[in-house]
N, C-alpha and C. Protein backbone atom coordinates (compact mmCIF):
# COMPACT_ATOMS: atom_id res chain seq x y z
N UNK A 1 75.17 203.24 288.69
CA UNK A 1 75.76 203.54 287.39
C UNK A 1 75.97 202.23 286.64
N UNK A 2 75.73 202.11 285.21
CA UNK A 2 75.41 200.91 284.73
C UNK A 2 77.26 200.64 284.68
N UNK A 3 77.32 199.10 284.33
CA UNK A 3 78.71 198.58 283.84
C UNK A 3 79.15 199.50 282.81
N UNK A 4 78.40 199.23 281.96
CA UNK A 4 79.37 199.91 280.34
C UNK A 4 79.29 200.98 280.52
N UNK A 5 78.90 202.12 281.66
CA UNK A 5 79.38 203.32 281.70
C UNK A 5 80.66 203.41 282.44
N UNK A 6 80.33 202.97 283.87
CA UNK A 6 81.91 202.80 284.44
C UNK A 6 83.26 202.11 283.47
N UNK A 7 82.74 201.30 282.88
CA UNK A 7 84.09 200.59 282.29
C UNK A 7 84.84 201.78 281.10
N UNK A 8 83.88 202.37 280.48
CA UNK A 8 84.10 203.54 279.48
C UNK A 8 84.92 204.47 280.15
N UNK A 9 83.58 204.56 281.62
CA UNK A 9 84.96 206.27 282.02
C UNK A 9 86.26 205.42 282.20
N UNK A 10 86.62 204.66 282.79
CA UNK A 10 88.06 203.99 283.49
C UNK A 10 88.17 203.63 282.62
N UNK A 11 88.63 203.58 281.42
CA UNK A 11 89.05 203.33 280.10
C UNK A 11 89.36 205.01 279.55
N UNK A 12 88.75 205.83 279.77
CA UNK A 12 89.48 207.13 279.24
C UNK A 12 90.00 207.77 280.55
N UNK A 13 90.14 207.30 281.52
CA UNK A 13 91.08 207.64 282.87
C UNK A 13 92.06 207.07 282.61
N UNK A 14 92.06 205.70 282.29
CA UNK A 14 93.31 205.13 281.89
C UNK A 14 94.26 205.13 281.27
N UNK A 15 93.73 205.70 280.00
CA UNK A 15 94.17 205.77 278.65
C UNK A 15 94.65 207.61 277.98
N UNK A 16 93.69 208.26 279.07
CA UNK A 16 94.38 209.56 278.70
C UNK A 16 94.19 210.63 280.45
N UNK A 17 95.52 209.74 280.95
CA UNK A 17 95.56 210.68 282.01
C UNK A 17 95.10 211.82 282.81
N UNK A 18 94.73 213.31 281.75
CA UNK A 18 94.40 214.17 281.69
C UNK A 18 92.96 214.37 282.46
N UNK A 19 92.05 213.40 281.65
CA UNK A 19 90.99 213.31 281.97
C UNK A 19 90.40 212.92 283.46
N UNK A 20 91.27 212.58 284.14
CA UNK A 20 90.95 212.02 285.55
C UNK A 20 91.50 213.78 286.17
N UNK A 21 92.57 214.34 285.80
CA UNK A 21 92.74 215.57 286.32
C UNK A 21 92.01 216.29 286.35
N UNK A 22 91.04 216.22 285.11
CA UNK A 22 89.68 217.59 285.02
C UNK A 22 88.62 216.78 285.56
N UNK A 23 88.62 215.64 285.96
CA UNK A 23 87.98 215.09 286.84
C UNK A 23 86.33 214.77 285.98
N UNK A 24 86.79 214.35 284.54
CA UNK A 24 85.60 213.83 283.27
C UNK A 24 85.21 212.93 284.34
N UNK A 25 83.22 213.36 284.06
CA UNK A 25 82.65 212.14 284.57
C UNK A 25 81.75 211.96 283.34
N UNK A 26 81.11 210.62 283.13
CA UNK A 26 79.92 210.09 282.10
C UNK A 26 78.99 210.51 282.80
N UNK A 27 78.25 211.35 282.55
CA UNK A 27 76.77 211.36 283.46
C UNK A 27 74.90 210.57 282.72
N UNK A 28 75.11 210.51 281.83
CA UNK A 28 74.19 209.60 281.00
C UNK A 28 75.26 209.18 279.51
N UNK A 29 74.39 207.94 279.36
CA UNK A 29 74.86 207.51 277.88
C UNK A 29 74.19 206.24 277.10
N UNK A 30 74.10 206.57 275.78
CA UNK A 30 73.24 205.81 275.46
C UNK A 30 73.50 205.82 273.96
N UNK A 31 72.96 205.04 273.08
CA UNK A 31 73.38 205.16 271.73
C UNK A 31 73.27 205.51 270.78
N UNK A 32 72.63 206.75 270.72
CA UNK A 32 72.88 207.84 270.36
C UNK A 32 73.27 208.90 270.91
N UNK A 33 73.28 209.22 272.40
CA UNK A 33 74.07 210.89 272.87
C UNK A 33 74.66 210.37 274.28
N UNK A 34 75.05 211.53 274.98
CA UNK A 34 75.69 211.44 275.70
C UNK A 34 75.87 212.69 276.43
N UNK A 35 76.01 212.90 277.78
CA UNK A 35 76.16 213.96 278.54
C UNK A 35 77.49 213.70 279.65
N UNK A 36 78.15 214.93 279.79
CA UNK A 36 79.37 214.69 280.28
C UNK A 36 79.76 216.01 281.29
N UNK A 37 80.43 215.82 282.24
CA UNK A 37 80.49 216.56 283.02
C UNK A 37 81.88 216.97 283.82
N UNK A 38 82.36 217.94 284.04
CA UNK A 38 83.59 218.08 284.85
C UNK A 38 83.48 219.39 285.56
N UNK A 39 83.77 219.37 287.13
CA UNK A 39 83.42 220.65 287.59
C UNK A 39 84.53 221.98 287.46
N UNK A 40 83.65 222.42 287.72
CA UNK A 40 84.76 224.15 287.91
C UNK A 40 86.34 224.19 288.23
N UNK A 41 86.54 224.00 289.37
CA UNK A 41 87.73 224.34 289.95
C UNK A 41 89.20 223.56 289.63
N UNK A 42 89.45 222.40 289.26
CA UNK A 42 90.30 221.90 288.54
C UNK A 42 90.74 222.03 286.63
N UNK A 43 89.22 222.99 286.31
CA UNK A 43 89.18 223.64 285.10
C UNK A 43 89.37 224.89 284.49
N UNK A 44 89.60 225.39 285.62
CA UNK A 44 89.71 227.68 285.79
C UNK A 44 90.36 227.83 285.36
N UNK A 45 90.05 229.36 284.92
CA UNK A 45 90.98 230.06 284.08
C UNK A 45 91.67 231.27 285.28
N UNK A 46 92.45 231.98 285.13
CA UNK A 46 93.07 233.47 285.87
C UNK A 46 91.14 234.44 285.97
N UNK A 47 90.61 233.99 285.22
CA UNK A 47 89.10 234.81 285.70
C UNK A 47 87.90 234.18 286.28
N UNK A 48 88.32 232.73 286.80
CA UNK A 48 87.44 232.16 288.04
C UNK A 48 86.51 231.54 286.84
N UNK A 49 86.40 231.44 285.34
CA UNK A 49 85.79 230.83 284.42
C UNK A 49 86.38 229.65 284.16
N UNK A 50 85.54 228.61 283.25
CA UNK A 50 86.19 227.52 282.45
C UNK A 50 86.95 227.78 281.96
N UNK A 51 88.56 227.14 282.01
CA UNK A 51 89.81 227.65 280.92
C UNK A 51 89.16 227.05 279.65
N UNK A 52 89.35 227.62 278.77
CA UNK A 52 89.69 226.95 277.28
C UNK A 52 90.13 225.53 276.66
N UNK A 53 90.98 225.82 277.15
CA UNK A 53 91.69 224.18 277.09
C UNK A 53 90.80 223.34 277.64
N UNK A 54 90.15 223.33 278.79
CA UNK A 54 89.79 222.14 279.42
C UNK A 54 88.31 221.93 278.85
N UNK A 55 87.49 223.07 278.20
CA UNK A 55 86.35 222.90 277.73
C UNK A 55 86.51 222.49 276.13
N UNK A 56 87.23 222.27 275.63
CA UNK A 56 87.84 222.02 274.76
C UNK A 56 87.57 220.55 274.70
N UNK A 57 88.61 220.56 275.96
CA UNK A 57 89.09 218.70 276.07
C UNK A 57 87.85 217.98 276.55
N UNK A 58 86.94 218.74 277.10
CA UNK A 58 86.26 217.87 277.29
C UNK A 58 85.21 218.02 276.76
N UNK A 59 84.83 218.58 275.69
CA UNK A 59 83.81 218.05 274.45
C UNK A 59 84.34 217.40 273.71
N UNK A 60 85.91 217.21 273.32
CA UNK A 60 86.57 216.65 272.00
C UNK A 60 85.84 215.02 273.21
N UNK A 61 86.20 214.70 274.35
CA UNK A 61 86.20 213.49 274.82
C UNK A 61 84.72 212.96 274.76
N UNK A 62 83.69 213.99 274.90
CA UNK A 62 82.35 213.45 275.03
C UNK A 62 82.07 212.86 273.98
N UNK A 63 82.81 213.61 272.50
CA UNK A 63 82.29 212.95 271.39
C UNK A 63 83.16 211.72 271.42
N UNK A 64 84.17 211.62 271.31
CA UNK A 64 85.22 210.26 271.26
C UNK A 64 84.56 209.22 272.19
N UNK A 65 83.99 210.09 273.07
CA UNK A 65 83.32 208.43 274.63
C UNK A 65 81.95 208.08 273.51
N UNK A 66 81.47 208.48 273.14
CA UNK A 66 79.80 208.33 272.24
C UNK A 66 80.35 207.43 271.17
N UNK A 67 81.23 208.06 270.44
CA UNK A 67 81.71 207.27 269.35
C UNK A 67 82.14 205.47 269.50
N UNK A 68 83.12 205.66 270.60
CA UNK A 68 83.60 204.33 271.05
C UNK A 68 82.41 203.61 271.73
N UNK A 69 81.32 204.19 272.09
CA UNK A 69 80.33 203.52 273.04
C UNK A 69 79.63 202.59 271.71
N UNK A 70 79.02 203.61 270.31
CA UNK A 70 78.53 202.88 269.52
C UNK A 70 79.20 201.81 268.83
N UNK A 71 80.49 202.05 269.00
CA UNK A 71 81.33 200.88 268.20
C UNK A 71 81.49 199.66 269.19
N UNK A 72 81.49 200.07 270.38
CA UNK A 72 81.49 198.67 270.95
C UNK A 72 79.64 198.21 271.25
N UNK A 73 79.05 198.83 271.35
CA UNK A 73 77.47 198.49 270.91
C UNK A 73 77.93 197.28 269.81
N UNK A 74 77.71 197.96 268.37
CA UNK A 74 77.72 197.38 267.14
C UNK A 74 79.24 196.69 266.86
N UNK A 75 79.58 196.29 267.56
CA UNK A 75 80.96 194.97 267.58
C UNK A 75 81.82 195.43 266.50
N UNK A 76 82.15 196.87 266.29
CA UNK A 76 83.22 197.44 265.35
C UNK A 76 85.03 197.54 266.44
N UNK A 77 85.32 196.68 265.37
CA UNK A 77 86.62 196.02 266.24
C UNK A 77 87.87 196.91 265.97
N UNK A 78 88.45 198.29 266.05
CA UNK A 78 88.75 199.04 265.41
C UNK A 78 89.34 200.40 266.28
N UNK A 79 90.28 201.17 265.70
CA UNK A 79 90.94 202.43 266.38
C UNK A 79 89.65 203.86 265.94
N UNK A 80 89.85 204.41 267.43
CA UNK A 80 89.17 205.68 266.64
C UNK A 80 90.35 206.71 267.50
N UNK A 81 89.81 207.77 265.80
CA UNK A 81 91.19 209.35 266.66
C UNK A 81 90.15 210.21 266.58
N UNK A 82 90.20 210.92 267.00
CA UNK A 82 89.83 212.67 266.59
C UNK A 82 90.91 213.46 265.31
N UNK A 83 89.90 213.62 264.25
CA UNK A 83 90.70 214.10 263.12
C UNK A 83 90.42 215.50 262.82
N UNK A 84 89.82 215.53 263.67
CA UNK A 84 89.69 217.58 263.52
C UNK A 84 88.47 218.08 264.61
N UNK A 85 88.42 218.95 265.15
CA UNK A 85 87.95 219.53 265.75
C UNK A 85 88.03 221.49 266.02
N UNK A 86 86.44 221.98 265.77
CA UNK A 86 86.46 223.46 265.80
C UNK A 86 85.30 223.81 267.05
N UNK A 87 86.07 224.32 267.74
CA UNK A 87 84.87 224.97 268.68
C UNK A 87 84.96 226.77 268.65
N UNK A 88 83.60 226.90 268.93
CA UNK A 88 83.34 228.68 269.05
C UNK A 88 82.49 229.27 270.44
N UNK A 89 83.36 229.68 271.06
CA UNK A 89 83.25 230.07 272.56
C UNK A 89 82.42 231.26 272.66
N UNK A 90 81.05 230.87 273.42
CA UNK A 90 80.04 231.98 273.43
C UNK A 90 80.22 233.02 274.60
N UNK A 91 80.46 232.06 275.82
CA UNK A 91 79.84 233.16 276.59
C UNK A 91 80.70 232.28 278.14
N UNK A 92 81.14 232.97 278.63
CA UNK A 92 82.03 231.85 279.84
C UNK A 92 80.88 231.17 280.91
N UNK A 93 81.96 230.42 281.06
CA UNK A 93 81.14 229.31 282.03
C UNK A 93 81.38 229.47 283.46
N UNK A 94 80.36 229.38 284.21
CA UNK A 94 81.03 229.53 285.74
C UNK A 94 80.44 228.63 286.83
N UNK A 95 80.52 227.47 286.15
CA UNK A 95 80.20 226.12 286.69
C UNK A 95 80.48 225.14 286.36
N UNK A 96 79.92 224.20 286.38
CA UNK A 96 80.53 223.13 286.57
C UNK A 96 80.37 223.09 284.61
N UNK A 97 81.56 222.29 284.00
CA UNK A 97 81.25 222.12 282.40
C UNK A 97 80.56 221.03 282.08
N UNK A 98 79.83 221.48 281.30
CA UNK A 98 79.02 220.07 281.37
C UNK A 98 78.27 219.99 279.21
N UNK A 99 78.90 219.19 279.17
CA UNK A 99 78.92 218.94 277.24
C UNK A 99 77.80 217.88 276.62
N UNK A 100 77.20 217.95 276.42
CA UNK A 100 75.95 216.96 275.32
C UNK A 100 76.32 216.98 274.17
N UNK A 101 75.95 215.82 273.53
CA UNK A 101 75.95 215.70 272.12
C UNK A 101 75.12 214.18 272.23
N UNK A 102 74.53 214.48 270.69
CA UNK A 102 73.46 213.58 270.06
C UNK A 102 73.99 213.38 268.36
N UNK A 103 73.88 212.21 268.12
CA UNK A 103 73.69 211.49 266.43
C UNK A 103 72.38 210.93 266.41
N UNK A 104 72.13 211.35 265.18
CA UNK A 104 71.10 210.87 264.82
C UNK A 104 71.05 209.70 264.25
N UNK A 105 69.57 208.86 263.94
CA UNK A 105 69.81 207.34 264.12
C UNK A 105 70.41 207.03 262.66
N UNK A 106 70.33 207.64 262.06
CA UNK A 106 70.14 207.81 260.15
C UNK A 106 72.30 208.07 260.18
N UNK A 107 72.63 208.54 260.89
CA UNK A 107 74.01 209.35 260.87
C UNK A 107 74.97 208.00 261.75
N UNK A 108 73.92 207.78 262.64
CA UNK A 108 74.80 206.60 263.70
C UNK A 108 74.95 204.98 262.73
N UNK A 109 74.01 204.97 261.87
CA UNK A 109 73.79 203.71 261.32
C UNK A 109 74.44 203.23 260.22
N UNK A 110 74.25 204.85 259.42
CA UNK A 110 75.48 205.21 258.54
C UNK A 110 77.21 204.83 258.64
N UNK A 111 77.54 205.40 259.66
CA UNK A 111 78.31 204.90 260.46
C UNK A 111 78.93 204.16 260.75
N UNK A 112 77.91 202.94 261.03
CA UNK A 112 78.21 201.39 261.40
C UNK A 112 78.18 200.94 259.81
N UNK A 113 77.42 201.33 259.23
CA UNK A 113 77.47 200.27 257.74
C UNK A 113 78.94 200.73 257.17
N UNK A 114 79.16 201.78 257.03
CA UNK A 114 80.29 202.30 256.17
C UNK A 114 81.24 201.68 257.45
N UNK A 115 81.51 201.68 258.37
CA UNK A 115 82.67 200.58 258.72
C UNK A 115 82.75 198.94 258.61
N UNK A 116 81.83 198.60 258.60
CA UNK A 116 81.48 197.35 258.63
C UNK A 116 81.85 197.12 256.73
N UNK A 117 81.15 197.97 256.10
CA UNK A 117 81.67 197.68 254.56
C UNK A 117 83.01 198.16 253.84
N UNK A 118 83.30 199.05 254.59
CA UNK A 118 84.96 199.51 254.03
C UNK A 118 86.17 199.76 254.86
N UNK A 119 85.82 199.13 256.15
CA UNK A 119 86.66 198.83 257.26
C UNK A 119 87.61 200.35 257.75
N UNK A 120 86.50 201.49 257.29
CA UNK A 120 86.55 202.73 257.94
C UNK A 120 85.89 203.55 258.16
N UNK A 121 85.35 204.69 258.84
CA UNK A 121 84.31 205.00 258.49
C UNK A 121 84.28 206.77 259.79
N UNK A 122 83.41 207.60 259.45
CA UNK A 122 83.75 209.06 259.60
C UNK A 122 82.58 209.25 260.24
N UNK A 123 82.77 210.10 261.67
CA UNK A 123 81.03 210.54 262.16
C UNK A 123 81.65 212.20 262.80
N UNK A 124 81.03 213.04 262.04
CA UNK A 124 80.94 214.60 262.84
C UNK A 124 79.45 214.49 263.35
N UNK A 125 80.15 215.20 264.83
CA UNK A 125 79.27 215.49 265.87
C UNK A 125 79.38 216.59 266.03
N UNK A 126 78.38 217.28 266.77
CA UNK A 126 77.96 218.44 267.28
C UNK A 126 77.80 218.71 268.67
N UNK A 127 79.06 218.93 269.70
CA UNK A 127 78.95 219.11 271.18
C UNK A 127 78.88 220.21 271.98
N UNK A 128 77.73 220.26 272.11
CA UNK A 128 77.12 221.30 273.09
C UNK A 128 77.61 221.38 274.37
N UNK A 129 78.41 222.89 274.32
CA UNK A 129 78.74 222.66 276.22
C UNK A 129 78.09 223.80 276.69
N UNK A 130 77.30 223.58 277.96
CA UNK A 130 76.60 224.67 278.89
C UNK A 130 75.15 224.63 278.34
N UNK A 131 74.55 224.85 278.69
CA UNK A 131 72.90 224.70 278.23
C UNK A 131 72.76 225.97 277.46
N UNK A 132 73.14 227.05 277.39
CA UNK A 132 73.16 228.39 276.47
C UNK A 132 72.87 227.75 274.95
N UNK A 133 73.72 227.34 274.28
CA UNK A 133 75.01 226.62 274.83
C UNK A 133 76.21 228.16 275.28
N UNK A 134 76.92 227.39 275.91
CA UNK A 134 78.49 228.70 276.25
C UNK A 134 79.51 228.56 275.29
N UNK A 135 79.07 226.89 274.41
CA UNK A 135 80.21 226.99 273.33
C UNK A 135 79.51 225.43 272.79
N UNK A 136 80.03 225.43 271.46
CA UNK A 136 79.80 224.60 270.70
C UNK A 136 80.96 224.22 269.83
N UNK A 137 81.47 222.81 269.68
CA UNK A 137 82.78 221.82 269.24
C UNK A 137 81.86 221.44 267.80
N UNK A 138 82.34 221.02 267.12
CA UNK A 138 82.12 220.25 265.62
C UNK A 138 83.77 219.51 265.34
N UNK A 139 83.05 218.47 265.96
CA UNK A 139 84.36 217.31 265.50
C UNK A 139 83.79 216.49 264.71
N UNK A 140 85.47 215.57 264.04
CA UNK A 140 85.01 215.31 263.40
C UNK A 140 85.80 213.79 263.74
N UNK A 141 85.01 212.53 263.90
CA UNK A 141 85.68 211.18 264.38
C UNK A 141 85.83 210.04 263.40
N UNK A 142 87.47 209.34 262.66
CA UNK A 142 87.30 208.63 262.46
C UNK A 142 87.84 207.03 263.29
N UNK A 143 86.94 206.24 263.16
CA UNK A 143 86.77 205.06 263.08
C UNK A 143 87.74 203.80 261.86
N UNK A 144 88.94 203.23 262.28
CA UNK A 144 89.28 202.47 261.58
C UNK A 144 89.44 200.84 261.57
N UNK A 145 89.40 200.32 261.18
CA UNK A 145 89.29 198.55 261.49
C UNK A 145 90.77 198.26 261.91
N UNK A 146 90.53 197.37 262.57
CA UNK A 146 91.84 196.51 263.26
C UNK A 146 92.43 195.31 262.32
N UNK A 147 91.76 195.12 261.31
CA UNK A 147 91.68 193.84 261.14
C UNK A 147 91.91 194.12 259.41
């Protein structure tokens, strides 16, 4: 597993407790997408499915880990939150959760210029969880300068 993936996950283990409980792993990443993974059983619901909450939490995180990955790529020195997020639950999951999302290069670059020129800057993603998909997140991430 490369450095800047380990250092990322143990940076959102660190930083938001939770995530080591549902047991978030990085399973690829790169700069534009990202695939993410957490298994079943620390995630159940009362019907042996993915709870809600936790498929939730862990697409809002896949996009937030992608986001922070490109900003420390492109040396954006800066806070990011999650400023909104909508997901719509297709069909239950009964495995392990597992969330993708991709920016495009035109959207990622965008991105970097509008922070770099106005020392803030906004990226909605689109996170696919389950290969169906079983549900789909539309967040929305901003990026602010430190400085």
């Amino acid at each position: 597993m490369p450095d800047y993936l380990v250092n990322l996950q143990e940076e959102i283990h660190s930083n938001i407790p939770l995530s080591e409980a549902m047991q978030f792993t990085i399973e690829e990443l790169n700069s534009r997408s990202i695939l993410v993974r957490a298994p079943l059983p620390p995630n159940v619901n009362v019907h042996g499915t993915g709870f809600a909450g936790s498929i939730y939490s862990i697409a809002v995180l896949a996009g937030w880990a992608l986001c922070t990955h490109i900003m420390a790529l492109n040396e954006m020195a800066g806070d990011l939150v999650v400023a909104g997020a909508e997901i719509k639950y297709r069909a239950p999951i009964s495995g392990d959760i597992q969330c993708r999302a991709e920016v495009s290069e035109a959207d990622r670059d965008t991105f970097c210029n509008h922070f770099r020129e106005h020392g803030k800057a906004r990226l909605i993603l689109t996170i696919e969880v389950g290969s169906a998909p079983h549900a789909i997140l539309q967040g929305t991430y901003y990026a602010v300068s430190k400085s």
